[in-house]
N, C-alpha and C. Protein backbone atom coordinates (compact mmCIF):
# COMPACT_ATOMS: atom_id res chain seq x y z
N UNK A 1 -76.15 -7.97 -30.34
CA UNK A 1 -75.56 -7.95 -31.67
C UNK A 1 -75.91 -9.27 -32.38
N UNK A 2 -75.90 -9.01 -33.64
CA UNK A 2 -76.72 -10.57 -34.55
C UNK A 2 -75.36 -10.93 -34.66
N UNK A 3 -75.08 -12.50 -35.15
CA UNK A 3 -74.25 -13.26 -35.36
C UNK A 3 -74.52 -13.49 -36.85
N UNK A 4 -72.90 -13.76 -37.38
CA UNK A 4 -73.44 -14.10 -38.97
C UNK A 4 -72.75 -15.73 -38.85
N UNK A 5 -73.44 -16.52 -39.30
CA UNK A 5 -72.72 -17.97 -39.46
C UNK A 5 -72.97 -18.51 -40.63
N UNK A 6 -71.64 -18.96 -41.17
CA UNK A 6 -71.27 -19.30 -43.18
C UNK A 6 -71.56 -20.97 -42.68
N UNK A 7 -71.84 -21.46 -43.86
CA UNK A 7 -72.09 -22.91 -43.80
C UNK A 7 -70.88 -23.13 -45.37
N UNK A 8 -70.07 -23.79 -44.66
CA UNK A 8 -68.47 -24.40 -45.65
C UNK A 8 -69.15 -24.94 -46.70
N UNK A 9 -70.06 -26.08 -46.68
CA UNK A 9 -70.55 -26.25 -48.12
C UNK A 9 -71.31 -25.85 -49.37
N UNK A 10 -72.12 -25.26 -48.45
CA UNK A 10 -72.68 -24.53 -49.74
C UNK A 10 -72.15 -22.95 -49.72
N UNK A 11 -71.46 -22.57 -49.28
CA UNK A 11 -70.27 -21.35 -49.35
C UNK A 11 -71.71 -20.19 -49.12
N UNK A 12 -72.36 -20.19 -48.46
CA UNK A 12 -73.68 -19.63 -47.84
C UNK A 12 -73.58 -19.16 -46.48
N UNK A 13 -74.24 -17.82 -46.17
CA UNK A 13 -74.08 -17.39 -44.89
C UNK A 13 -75.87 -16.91 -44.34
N UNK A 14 -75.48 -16.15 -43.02
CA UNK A 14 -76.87 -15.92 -42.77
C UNK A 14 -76.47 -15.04 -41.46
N UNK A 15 -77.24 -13.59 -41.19
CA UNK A 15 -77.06 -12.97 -39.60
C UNK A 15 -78.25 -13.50 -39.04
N UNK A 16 -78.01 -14.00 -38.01
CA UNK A 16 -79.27 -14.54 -37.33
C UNK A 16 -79.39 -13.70 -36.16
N UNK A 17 -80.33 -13.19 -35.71
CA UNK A 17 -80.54 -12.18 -34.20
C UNK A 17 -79.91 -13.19 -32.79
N UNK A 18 -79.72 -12.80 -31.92
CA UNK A 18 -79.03 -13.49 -30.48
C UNK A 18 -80.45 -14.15 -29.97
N UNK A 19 -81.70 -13.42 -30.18
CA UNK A 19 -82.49 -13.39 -29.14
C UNK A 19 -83.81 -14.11 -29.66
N UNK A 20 -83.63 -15.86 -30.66
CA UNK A 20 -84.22 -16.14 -31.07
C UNK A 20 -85.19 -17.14 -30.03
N UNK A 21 -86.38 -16.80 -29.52
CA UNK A 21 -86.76 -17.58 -28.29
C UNK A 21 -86.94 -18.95 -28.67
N UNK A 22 -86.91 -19.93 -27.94
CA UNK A 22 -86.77 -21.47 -28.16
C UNK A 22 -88.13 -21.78 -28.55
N UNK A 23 -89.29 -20.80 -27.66
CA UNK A 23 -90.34 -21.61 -28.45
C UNK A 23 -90.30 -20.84 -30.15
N UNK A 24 -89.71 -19.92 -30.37
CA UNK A 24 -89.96 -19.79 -32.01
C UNK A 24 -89.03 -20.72 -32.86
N UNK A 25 -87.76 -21.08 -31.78
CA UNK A 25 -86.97 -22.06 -32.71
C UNK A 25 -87.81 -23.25 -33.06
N UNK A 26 -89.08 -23.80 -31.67
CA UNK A 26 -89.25 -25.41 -32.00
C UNK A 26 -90.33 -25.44 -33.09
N UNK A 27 -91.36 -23.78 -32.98
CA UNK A 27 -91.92 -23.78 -33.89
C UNK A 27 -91.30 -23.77 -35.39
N UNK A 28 -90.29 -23.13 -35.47
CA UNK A 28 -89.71 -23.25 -36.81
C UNK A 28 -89.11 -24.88 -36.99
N UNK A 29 -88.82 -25.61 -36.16
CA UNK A 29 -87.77 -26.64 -36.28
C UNK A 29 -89.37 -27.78 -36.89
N UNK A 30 -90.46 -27.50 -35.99
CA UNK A 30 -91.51 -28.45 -36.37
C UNK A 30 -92.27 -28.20 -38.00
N UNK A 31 -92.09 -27.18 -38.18
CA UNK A 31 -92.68 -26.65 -40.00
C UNK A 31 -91.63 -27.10 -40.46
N UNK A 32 -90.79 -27.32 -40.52
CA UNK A 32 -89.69 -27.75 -41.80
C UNK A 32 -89.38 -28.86 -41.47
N UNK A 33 -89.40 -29.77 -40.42
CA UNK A 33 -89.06 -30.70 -40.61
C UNK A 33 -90.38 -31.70 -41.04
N UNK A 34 -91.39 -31.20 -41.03
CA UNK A 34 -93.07 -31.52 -41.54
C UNK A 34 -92.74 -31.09 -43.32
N UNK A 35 -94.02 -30.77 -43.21
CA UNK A 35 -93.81 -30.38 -45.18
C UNK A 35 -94.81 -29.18 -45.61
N UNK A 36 -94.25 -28.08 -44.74
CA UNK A 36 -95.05 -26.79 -44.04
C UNK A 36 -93.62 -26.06 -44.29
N UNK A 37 -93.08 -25.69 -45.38
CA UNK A 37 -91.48 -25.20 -45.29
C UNK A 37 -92.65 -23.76 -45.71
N UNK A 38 -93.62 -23.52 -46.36
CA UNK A 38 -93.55 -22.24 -46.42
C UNK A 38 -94.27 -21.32 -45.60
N UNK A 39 -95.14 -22.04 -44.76
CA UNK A 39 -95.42 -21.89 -43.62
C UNK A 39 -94.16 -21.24 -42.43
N UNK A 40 -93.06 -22.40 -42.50
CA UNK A 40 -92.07 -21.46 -42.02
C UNK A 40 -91.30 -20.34 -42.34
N UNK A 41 -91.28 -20.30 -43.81
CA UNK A 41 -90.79 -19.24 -44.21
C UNK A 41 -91.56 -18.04 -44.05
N UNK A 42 -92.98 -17.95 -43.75
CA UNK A 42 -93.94 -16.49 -43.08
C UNK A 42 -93.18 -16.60 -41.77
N UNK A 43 -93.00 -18.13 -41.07
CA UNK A 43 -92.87 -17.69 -39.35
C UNK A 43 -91.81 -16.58 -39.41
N UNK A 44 -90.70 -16.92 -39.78
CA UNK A 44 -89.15 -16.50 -40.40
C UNK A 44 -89.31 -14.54 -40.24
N UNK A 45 -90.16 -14.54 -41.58
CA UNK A 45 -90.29 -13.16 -42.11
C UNK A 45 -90.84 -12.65 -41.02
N UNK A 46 -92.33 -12.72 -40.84
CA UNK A 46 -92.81 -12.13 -39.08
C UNK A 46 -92.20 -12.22 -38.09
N UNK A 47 -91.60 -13.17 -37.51
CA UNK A 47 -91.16 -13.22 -36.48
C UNK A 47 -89.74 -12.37 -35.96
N UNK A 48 -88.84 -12.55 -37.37
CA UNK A 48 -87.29 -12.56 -36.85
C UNK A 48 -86.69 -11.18 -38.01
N UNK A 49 -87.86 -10.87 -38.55
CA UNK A 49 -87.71 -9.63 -39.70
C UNK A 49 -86.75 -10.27 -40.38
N UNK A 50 -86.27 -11.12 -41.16
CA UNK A 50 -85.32 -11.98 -42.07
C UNK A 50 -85.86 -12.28 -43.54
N UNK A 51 -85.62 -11.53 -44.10
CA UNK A 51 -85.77 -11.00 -45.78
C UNK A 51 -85.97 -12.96 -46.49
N UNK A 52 -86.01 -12.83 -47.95
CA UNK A 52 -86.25 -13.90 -48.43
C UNK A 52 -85.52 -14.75 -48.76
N UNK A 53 -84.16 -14.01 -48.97
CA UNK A 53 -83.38 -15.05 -49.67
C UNK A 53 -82.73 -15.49 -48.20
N UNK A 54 -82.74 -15.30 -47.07
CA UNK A 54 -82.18 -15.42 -45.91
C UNK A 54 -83.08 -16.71 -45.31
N UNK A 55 -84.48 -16.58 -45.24
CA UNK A 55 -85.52 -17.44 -44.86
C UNK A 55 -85.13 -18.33 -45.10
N UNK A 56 -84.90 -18.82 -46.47
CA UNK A 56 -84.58 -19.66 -47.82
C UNK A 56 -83.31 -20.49 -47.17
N UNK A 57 -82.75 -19.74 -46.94
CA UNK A 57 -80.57 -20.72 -46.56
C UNK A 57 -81.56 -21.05 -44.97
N UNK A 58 -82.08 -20.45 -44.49
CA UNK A 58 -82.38 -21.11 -43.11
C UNK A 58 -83.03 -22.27 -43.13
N UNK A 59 -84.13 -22.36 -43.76
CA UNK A 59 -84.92 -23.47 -43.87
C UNK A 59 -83.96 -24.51 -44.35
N UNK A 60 -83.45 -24.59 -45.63
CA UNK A 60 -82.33 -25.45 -45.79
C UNK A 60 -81.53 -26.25 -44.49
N UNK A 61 -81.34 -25.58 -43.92
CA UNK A 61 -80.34 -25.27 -42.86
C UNK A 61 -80.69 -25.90 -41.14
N UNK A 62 -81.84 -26.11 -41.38
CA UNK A 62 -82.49 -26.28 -39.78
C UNK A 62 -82.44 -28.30 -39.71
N UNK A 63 -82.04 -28.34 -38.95
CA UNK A 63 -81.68 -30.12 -39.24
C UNK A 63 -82.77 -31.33 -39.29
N UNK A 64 -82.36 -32.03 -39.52
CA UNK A 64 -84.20 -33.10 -39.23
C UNK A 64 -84.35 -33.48 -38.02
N UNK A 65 -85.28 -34.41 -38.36
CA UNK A 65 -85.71 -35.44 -37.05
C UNK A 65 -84.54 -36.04 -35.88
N UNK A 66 -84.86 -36.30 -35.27
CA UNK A 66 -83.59 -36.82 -34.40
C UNK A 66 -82.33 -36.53 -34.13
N UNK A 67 -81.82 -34.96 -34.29
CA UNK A 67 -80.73 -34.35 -34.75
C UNK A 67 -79.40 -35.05 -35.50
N UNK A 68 -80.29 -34.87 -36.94
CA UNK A 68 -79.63 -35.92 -38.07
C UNK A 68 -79.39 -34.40 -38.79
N UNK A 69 -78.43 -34.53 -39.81
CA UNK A 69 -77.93 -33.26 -40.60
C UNK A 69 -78.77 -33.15 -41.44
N UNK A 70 -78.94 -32.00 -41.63
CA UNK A 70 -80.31 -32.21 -42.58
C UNK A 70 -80.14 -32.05 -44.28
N UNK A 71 -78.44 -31.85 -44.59
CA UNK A 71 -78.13 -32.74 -45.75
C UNK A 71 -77.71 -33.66 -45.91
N UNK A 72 -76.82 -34.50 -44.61
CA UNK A 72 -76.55 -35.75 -45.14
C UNK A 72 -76.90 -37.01 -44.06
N UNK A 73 -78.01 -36.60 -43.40
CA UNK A 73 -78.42 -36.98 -42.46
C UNK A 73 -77.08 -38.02 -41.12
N UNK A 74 -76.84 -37.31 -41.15
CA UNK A 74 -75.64 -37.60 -40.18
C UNK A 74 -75.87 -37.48 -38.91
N UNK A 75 -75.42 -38.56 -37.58
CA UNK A 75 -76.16 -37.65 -36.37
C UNK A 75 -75.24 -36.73 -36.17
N UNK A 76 -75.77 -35.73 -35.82
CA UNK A 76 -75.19 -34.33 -34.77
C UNK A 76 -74.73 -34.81 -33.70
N UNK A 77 -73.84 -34.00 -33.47
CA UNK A 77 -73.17 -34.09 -31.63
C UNK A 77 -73.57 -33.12 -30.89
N UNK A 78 -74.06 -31.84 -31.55
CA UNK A 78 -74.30 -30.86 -30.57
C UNK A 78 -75.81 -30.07 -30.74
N UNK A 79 -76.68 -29.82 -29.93
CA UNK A 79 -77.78 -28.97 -30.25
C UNK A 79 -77.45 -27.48 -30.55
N UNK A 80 -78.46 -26.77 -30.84
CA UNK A 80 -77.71 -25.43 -31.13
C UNK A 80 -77.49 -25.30 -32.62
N UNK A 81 -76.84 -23.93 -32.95
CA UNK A 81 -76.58 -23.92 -34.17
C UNK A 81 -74.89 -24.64 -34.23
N UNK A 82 -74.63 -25.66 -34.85
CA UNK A 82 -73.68 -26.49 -35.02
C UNK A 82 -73.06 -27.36 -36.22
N UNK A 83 -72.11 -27.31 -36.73
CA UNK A 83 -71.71 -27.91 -37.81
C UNK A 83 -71.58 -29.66 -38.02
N UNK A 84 -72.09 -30.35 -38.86
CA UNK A 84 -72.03 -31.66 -39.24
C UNK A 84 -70.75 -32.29 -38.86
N UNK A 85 -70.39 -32.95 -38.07
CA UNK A 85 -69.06 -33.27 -38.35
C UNK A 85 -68.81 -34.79 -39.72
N UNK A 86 -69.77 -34.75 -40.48
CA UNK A 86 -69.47 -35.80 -41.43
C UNK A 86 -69.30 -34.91 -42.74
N UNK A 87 -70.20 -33.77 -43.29
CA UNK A 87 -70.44 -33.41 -44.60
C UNK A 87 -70.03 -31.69 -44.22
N UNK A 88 -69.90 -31.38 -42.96
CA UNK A 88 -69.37 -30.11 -42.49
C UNK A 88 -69.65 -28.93 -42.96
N UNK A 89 -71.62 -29.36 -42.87
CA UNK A 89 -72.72 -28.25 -42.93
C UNK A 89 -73.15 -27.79 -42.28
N UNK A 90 -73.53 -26.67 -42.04
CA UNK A 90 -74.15 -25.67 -40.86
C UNK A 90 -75.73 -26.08 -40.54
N UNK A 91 -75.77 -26.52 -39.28
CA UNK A 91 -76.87 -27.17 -39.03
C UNK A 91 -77.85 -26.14 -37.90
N UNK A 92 -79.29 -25.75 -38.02
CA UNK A 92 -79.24 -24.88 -36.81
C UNK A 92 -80.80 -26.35 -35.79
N UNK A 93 -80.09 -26.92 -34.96
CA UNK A 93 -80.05 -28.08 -34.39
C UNK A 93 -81.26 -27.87 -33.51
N UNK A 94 -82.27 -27.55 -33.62
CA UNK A 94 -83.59 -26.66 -32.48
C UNK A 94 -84.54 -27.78 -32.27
């Protein structure tokens, strides 16, 4: 069963599939955190069948370098998909 997870700040959600394999997460985590976001947004669509405006809140959404938040660059405490505990945005931490 897909999971849906809302991100509190930008009042934004997303179903993400259970069975996203790690190497497609690191490939997605390495295009967006580069400056290849639309590059990830094909991986997105091919890979995980995830429409456009969905791609879109993900990419947003996938954290930076060093598991820093990837809106308010905050460090993370947890890998995974996980919330900021400073700006208490949905981070997906890969």
């Amino acid at each position: 069963m897909n999971e849906i997870y809302e991100c509190p700040k930008c009042n934004g959600s997303i179903t993400l599939p259970n069975d996203i394999s790690e190497q497609v997460q690191a490939e997605l985590a390495e295009a967006c955190r580069g400056t290849r976001k639309i590059e990830a947004m094909l991986i997105i669509r091919e890979k995980l069948n995830i429409g456009l405006g969905e791609s879109k809140f993900m990419i947003w959404h996938i954290s930076g370098l060093d598991s820093l938040c990837g809106r308010c660059s905050h460090k993370l405490l947890e890998s995974g998909i996980t919330y900021c505990p400073a700006c208490n945005s949905l981070n997906l931490n890969w």
